[in-house]
PDB file of N, CA and C in Angstrom:
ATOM      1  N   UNK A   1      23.151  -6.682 -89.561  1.00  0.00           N
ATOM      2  CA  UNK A   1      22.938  -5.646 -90.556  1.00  0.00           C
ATOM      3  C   UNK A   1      22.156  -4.456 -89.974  1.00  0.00           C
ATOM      4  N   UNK A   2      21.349  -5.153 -88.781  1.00  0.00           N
ATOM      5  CA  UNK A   2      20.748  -3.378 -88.764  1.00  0.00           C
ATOM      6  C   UNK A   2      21.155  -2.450 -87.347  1.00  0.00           C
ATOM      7  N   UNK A   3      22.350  -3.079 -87.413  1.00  0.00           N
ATOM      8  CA  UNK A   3      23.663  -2.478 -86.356  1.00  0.00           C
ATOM      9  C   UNK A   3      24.127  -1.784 -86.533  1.00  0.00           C
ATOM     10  N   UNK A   4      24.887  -0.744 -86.317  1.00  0.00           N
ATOM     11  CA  UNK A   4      25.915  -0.131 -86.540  1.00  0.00           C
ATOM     12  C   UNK A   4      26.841   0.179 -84.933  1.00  0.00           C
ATOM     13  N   UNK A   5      28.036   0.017 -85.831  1.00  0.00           N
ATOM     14  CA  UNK A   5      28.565  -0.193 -84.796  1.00  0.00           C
ATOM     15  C   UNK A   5      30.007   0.914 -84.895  1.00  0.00           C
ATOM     16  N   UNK A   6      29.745   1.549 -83.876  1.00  0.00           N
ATOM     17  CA  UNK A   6      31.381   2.803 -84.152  1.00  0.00           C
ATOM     18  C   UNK A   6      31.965   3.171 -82.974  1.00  0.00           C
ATOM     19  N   UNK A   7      33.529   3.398 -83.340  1.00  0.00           N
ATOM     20  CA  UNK A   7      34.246   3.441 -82.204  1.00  0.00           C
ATOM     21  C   UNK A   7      35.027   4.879 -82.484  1.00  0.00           C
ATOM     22  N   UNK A   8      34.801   5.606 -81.021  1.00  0.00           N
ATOM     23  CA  UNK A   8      35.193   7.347 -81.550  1.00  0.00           C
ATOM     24  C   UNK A   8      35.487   7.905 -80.175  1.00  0.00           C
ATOM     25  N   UNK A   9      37.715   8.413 -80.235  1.00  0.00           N
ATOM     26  CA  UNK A   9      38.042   8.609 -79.158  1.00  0.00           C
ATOM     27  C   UNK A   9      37.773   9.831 -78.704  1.00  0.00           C
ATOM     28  N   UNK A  10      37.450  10.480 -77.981  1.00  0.00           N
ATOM     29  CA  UNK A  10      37.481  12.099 -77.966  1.00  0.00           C
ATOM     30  C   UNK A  10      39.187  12.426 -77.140  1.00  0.00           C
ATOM     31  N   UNK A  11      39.665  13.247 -77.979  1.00  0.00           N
ATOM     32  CA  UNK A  11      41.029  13.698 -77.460  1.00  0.00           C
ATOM     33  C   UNK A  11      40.849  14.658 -76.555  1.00  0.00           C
ATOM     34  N   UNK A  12      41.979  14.452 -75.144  1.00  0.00           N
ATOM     35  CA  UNK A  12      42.068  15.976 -74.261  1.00  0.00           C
ATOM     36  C   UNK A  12      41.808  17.005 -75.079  1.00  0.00           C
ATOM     37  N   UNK A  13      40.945  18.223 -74.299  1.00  0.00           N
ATOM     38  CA  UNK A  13      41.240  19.327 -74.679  1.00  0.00           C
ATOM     39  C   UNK A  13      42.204  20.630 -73.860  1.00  0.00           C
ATOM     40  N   UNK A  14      42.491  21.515 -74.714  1.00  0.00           N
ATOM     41  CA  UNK A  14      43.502  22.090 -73.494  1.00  0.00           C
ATOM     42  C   UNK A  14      42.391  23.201 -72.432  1.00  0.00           C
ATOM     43  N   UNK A  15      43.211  23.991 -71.803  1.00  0.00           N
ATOM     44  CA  UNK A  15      42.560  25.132 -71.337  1.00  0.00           C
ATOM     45  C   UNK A  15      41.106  25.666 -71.316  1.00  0.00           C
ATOM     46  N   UNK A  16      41.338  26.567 -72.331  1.00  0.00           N
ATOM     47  CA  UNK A  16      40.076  26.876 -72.890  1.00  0.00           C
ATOM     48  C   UNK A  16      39.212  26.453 -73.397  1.00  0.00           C
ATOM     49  N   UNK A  17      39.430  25.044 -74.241  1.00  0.00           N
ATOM     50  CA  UNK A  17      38.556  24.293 -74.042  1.00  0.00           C
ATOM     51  C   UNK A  17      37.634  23.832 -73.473  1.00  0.00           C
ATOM     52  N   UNK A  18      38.529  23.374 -72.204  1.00  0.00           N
ATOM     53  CA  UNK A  18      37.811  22.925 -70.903  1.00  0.00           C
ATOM     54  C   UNK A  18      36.940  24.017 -70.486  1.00  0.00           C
ATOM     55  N   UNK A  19      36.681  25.422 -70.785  1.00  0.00           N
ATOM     56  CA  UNK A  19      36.143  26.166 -69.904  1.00  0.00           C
ATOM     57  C   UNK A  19      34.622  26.372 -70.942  1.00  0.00           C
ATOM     58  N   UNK A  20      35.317  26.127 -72.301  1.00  0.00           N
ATOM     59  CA  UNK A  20      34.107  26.159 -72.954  1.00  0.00           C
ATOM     60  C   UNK A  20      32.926  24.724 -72.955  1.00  0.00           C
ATOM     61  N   UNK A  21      33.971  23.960 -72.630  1.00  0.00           N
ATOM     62  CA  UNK A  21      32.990  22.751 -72.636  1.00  0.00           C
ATOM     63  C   UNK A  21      31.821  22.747 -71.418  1.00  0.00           C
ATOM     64  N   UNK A  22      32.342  22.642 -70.128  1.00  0.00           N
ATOM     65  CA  UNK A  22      31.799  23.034 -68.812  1.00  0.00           C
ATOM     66  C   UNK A  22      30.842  24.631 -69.587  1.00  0.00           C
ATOM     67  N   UNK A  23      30.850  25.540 -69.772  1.00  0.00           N
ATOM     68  CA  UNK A  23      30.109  26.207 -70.231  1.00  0.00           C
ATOM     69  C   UNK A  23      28.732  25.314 -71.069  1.00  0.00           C
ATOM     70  N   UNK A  24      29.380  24.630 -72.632  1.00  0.00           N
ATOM     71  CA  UNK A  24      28.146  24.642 -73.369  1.00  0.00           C
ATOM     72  C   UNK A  24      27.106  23.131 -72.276  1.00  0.00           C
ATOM     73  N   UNK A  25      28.040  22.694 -71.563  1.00  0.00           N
ATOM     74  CA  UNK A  25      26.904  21.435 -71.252  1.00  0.00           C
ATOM     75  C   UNK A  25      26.337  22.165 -70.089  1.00  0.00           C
ATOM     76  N   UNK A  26      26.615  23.337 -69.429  1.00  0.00           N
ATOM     77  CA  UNK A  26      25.974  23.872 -68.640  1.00  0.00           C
ATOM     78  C   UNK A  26      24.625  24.650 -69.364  1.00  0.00           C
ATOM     79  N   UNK A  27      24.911  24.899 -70.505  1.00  0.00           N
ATOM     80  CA  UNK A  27      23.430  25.786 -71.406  1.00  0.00           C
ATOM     81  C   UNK A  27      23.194  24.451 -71.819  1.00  0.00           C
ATOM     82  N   UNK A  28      23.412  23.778 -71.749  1.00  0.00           N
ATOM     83  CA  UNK A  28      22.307  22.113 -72.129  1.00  0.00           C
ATOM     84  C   UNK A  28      21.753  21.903 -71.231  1.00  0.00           C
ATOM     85  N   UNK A  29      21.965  22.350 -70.238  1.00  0.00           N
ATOM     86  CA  UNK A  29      21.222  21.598 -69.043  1.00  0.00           C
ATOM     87  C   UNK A  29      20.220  22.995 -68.253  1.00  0.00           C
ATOM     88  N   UNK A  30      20.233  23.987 -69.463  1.00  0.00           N
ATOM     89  CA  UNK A  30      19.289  24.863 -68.840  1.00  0.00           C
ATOM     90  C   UNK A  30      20.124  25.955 -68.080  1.00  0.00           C
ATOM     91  N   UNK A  31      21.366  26.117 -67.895  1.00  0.00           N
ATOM     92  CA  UNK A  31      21.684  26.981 -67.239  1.00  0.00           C
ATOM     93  C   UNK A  31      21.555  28.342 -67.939  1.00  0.00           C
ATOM     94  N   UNK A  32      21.114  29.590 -67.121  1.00  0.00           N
ATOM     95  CA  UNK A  32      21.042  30.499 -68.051  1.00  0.00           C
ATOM     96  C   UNK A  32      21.674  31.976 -66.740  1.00  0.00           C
ATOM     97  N   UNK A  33      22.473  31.748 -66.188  1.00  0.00           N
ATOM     98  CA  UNK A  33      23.136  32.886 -65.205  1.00  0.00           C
ATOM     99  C   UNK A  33      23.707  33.924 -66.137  1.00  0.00           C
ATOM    100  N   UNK A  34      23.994  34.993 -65.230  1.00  0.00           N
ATOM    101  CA  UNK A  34      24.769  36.251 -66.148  1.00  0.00           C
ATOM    102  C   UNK A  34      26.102  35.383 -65.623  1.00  0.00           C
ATOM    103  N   UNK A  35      26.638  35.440 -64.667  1.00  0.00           N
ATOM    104  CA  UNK A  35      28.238  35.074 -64.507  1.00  0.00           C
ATOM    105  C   UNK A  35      27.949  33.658 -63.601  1.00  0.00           C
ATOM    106  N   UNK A  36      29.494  33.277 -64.551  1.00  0.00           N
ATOM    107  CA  UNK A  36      30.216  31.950 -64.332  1.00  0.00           C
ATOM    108  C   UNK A  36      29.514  31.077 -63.558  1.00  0.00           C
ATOM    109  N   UNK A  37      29.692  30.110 -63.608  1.00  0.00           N
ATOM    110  CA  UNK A  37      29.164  29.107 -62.544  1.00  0.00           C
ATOM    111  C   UNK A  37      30.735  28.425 -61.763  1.00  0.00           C
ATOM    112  N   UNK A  38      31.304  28.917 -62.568  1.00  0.00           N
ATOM    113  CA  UNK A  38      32.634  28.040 -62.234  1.00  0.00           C
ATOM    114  C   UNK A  38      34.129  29.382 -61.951  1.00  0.00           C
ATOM    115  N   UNK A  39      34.222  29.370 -61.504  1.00  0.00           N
ATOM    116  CA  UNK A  39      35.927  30.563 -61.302  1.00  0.00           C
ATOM    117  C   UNK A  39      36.760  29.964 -62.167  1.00  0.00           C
ATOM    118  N   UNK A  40      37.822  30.970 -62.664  1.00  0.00           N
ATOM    119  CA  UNK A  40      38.618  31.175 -64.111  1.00  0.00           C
ATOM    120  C   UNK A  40      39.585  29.957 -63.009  1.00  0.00           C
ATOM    121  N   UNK A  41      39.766  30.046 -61.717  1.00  0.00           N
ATOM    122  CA  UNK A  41      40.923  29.271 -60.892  1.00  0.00           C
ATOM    123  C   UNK A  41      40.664  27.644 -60.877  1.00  0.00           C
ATOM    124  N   UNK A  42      38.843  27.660 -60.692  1.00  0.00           N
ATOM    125  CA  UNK A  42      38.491  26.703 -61.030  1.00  0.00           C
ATOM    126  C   UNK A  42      38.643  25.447 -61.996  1.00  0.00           C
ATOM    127  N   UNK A  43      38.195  26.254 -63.025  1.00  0.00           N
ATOM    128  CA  UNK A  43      38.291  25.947 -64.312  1.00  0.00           C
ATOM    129  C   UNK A  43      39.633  25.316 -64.860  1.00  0.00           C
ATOM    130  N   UNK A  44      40.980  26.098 -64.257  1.00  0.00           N
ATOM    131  CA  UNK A  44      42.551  25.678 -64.429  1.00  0.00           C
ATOM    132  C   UNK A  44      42.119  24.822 -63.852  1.00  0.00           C
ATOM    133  N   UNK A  45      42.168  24.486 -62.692  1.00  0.00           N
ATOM    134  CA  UNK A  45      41.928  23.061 -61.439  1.00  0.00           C
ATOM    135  C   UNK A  45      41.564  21.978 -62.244  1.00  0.00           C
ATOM    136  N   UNK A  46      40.311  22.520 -62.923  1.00  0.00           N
ATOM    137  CA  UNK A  46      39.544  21.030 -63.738  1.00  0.00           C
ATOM    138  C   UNK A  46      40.414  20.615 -64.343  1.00  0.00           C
ATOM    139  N   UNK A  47      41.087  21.369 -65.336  1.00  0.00           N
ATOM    140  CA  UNK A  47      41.881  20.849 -66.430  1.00  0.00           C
ATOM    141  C   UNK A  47      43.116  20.473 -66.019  1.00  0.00           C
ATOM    142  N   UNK A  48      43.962  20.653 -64.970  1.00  0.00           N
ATOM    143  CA  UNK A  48      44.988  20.299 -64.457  1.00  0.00           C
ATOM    144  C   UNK A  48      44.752  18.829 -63.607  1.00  0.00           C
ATOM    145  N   UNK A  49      43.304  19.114 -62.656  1.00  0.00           N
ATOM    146  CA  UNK A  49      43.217  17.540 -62.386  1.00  0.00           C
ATOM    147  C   UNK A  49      43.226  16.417 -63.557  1.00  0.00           C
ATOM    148  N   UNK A  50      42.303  17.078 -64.337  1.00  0.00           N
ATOM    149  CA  UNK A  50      41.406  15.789 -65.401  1.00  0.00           C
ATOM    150  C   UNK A  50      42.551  15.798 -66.460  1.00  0.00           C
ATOM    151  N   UNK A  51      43.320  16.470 -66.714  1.00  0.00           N
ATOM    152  CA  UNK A  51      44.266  16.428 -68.000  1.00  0.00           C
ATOM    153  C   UNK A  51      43.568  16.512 -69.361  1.00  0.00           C
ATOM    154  N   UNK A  52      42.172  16.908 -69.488  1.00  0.00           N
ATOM    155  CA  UNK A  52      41.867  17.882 -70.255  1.00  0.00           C
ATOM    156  C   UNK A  52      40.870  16.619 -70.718  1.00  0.00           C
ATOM    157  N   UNK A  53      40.590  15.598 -70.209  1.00  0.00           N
ATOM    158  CA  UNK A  53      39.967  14.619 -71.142  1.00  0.00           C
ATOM    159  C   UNK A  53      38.558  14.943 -70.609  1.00  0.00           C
ATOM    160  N   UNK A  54      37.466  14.880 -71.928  1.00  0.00           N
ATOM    161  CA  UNK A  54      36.161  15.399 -71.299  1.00  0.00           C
ATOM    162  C   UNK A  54      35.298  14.572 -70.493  1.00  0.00           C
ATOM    163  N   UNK A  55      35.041  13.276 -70.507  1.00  0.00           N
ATOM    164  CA  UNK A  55      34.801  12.412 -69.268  1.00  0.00           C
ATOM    165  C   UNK A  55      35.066  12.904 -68.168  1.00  0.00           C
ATOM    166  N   UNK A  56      36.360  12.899 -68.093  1.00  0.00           N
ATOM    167  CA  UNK A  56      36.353  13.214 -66.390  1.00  0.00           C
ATOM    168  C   UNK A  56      36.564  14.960 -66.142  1.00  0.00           C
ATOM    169  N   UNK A  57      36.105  15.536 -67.357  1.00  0.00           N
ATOM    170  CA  UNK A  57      35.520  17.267 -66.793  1.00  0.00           C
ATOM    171  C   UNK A  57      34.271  17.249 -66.815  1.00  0.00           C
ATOM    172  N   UNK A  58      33.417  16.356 -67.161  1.00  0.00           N
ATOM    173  CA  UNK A  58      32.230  16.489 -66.628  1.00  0.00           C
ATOM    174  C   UNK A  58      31.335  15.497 -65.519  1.00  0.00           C
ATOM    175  N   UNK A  59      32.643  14.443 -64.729  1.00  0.00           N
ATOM    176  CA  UNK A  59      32.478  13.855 -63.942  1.00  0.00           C
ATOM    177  C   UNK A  59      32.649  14.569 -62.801  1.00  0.00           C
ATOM    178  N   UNK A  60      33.757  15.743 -62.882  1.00  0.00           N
ATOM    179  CA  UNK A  60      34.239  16.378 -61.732  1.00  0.00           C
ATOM    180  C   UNK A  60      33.456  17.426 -61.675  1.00  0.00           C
ATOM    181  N   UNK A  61      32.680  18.300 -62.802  1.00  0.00           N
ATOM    182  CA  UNK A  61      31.986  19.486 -62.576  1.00  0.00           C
ATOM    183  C   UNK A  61      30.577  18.749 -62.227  1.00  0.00           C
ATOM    184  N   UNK A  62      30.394  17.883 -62.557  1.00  0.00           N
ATOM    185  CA  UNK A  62      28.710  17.209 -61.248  1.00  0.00           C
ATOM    186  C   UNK A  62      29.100  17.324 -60.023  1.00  0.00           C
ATOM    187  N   UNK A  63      30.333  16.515 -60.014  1.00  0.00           N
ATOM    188  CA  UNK A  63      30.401  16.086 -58.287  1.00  0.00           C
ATOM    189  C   UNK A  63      30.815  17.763 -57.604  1.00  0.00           C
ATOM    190  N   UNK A  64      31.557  19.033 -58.434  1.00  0.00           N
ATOM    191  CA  UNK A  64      31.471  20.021 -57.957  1.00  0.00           C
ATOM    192  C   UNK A  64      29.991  20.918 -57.499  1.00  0.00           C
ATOM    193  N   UNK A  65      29.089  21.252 -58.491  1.00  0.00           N
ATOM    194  CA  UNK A  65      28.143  21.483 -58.374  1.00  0.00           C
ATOM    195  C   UNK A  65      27.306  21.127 -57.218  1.00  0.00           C
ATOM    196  N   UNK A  66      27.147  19.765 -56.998  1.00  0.00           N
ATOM    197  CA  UNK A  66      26.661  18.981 -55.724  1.00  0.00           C
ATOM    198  C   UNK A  66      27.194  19.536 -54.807  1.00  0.00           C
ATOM    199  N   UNK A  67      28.705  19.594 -54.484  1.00  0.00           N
ATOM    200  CA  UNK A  67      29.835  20.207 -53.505  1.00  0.00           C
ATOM    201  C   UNK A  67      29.010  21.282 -53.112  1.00  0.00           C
ATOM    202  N   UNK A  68      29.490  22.288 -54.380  1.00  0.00           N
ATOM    203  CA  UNK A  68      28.381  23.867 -54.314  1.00  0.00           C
ATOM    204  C   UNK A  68      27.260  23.891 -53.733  1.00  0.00           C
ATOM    205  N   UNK A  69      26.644  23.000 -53.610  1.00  0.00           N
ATOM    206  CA  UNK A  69      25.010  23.131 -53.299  1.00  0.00           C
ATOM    207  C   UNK A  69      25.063  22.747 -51.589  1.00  0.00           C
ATOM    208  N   UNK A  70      26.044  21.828 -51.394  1.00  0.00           N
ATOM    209  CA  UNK A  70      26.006  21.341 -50.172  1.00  0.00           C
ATOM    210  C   UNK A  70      26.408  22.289 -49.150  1.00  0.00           C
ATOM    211  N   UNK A  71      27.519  23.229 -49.760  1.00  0.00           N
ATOM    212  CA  UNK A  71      28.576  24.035 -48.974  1.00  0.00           C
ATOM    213  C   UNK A  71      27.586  25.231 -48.634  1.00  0.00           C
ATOM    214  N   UNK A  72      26.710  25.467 -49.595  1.00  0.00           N
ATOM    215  CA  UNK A  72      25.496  26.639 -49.701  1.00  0.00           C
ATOM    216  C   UNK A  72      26.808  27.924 -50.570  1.00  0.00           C
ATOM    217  N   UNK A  73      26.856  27.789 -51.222  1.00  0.00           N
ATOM    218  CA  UNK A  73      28.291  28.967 -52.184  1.00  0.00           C
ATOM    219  C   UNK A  73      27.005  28.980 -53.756  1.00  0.00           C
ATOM    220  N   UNK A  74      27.901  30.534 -53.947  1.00  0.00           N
ATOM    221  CA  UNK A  74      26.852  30.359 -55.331  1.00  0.00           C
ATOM    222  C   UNK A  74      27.741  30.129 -56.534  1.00  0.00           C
ATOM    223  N   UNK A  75      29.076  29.992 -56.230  1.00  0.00           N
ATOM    224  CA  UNK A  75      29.606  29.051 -57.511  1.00  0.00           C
ATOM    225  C   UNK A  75      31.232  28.587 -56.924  1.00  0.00           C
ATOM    226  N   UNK A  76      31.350  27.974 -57.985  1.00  0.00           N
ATOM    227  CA  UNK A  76      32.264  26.662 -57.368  1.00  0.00           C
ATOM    228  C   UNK A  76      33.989  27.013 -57.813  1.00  0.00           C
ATOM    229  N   UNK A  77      34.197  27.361 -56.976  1.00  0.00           N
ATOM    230  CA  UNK A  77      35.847  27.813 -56.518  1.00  0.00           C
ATOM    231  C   UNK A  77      36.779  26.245 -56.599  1.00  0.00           C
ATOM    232  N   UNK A  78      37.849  27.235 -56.604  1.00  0.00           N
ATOM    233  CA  UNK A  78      39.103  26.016 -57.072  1.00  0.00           C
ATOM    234  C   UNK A  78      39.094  25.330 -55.605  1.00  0.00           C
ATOM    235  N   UNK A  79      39.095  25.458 -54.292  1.00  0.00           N
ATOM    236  CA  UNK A  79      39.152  24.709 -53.267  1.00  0.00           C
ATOM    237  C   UNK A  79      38.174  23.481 -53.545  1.00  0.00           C
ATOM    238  N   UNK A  80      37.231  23.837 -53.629  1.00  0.00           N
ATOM    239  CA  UNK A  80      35.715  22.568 -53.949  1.00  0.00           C
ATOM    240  C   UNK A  80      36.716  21.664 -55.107  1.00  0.00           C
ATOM    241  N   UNK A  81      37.374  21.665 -56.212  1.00  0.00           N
ATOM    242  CA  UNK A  81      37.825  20.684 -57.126  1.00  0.00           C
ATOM    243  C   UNK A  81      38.815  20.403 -56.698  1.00  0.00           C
ATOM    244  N   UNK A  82      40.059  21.084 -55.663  1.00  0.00           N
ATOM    245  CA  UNK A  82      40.990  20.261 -55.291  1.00  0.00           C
ATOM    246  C   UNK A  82      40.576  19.738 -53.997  1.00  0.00           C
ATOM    247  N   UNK A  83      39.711  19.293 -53.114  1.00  0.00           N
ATOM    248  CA  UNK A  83      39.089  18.565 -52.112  1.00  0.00           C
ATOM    249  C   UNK A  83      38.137  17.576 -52.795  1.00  0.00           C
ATOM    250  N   UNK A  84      37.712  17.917 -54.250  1.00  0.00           N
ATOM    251  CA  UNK A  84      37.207  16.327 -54.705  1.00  0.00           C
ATOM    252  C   UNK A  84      38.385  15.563 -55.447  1.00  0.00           C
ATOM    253  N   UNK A  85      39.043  16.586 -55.892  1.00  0.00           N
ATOM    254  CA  UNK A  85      40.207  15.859 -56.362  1.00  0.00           C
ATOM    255  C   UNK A  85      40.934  14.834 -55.554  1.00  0.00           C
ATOM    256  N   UNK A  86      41.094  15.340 -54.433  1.00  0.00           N
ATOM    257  CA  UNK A  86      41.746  14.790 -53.711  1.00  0.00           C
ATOM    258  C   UNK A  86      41.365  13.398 -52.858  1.00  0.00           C
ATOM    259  N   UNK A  87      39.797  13.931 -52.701  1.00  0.00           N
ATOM    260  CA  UNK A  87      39.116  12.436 -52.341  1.00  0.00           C
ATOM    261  C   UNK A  87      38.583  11.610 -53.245  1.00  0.00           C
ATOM    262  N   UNK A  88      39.178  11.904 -54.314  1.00  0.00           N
ATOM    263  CA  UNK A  88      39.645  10.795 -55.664  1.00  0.00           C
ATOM    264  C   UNK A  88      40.246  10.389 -55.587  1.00  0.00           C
ATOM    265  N   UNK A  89      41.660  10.368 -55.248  1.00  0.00           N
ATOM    266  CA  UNK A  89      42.643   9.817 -55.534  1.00  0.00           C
ATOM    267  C   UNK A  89      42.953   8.958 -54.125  1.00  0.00           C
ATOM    268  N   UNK A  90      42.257   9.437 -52.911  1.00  0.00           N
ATOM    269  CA  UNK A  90      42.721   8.420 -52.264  1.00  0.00           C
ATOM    270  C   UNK A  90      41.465   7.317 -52.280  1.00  0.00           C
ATOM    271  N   UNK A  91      40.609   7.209 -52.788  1.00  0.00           N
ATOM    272  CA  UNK A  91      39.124   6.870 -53.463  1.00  0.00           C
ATOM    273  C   UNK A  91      40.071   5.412 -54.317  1.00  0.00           C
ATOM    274  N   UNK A  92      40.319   5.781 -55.414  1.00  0.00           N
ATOM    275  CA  UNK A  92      41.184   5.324 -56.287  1.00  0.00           C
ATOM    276  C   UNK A  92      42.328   4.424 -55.462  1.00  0.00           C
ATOM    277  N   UNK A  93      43.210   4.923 -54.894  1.00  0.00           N
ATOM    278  CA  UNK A  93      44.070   4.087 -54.275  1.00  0.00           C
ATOM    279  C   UNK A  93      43.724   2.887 -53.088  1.00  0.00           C
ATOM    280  N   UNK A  94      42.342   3.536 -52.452  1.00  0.00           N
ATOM    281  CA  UNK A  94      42.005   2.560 -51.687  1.00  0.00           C
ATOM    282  C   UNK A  94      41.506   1.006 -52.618  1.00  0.00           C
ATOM    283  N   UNK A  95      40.663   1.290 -53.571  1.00  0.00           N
ATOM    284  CA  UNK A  95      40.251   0.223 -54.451  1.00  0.00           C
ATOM    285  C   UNK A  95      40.931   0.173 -55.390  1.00  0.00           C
ATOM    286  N   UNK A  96      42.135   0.656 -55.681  1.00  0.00           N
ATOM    287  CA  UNK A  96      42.684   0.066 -56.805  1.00  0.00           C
ATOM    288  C   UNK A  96      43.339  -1.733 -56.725  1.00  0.00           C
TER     289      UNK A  96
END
């Protein structure tokens, strides 16, 4: 009784979505830049890798960010998400 217990899918979002989402969890986390953290090319990338589901757009914009920081860049271009993309999937295939 003093459980509750709920089950709640979040559906893909498309496009713009994705760019707003990566936006608002970026002002959650304190970000406060004049421009983008992410490129408009980027941003397609996310949503074309992840297929719009928000889990894995905000699994891939950490591991980008990190990318960003490592590469020394001050924001994160579509190359950085298709080179993690990519060492996802063979990530994935090795342990699948």
């Amino acid at each position: 009784m003093d459980r509750i217990a709920l089950k709640y899918t979040l559906n893909p979002v498309d496009e713009a979505e994705t760019a707003e989402l990566i936006m608002f969890r970026l002002r959650q986390a304190g970000f406060q830049g004049r421009q983008n953290l992410f490129t408009d090319e980027a941003v397609k990338t996310i949503y074309l890798e992840t297929q719009g589901y928000p889990r894995k757009i905000a699994m891939l914009c950490h591991d980008a960010i990190e990318m960003m920081v490592m590469k020394e860049r001050l924001v994160v271009e579509a190359d950085i998400i298709k080179e993690l993309a990519q060492a996802n999937k063979i990530y994935e295939e090795r342990f699948a």
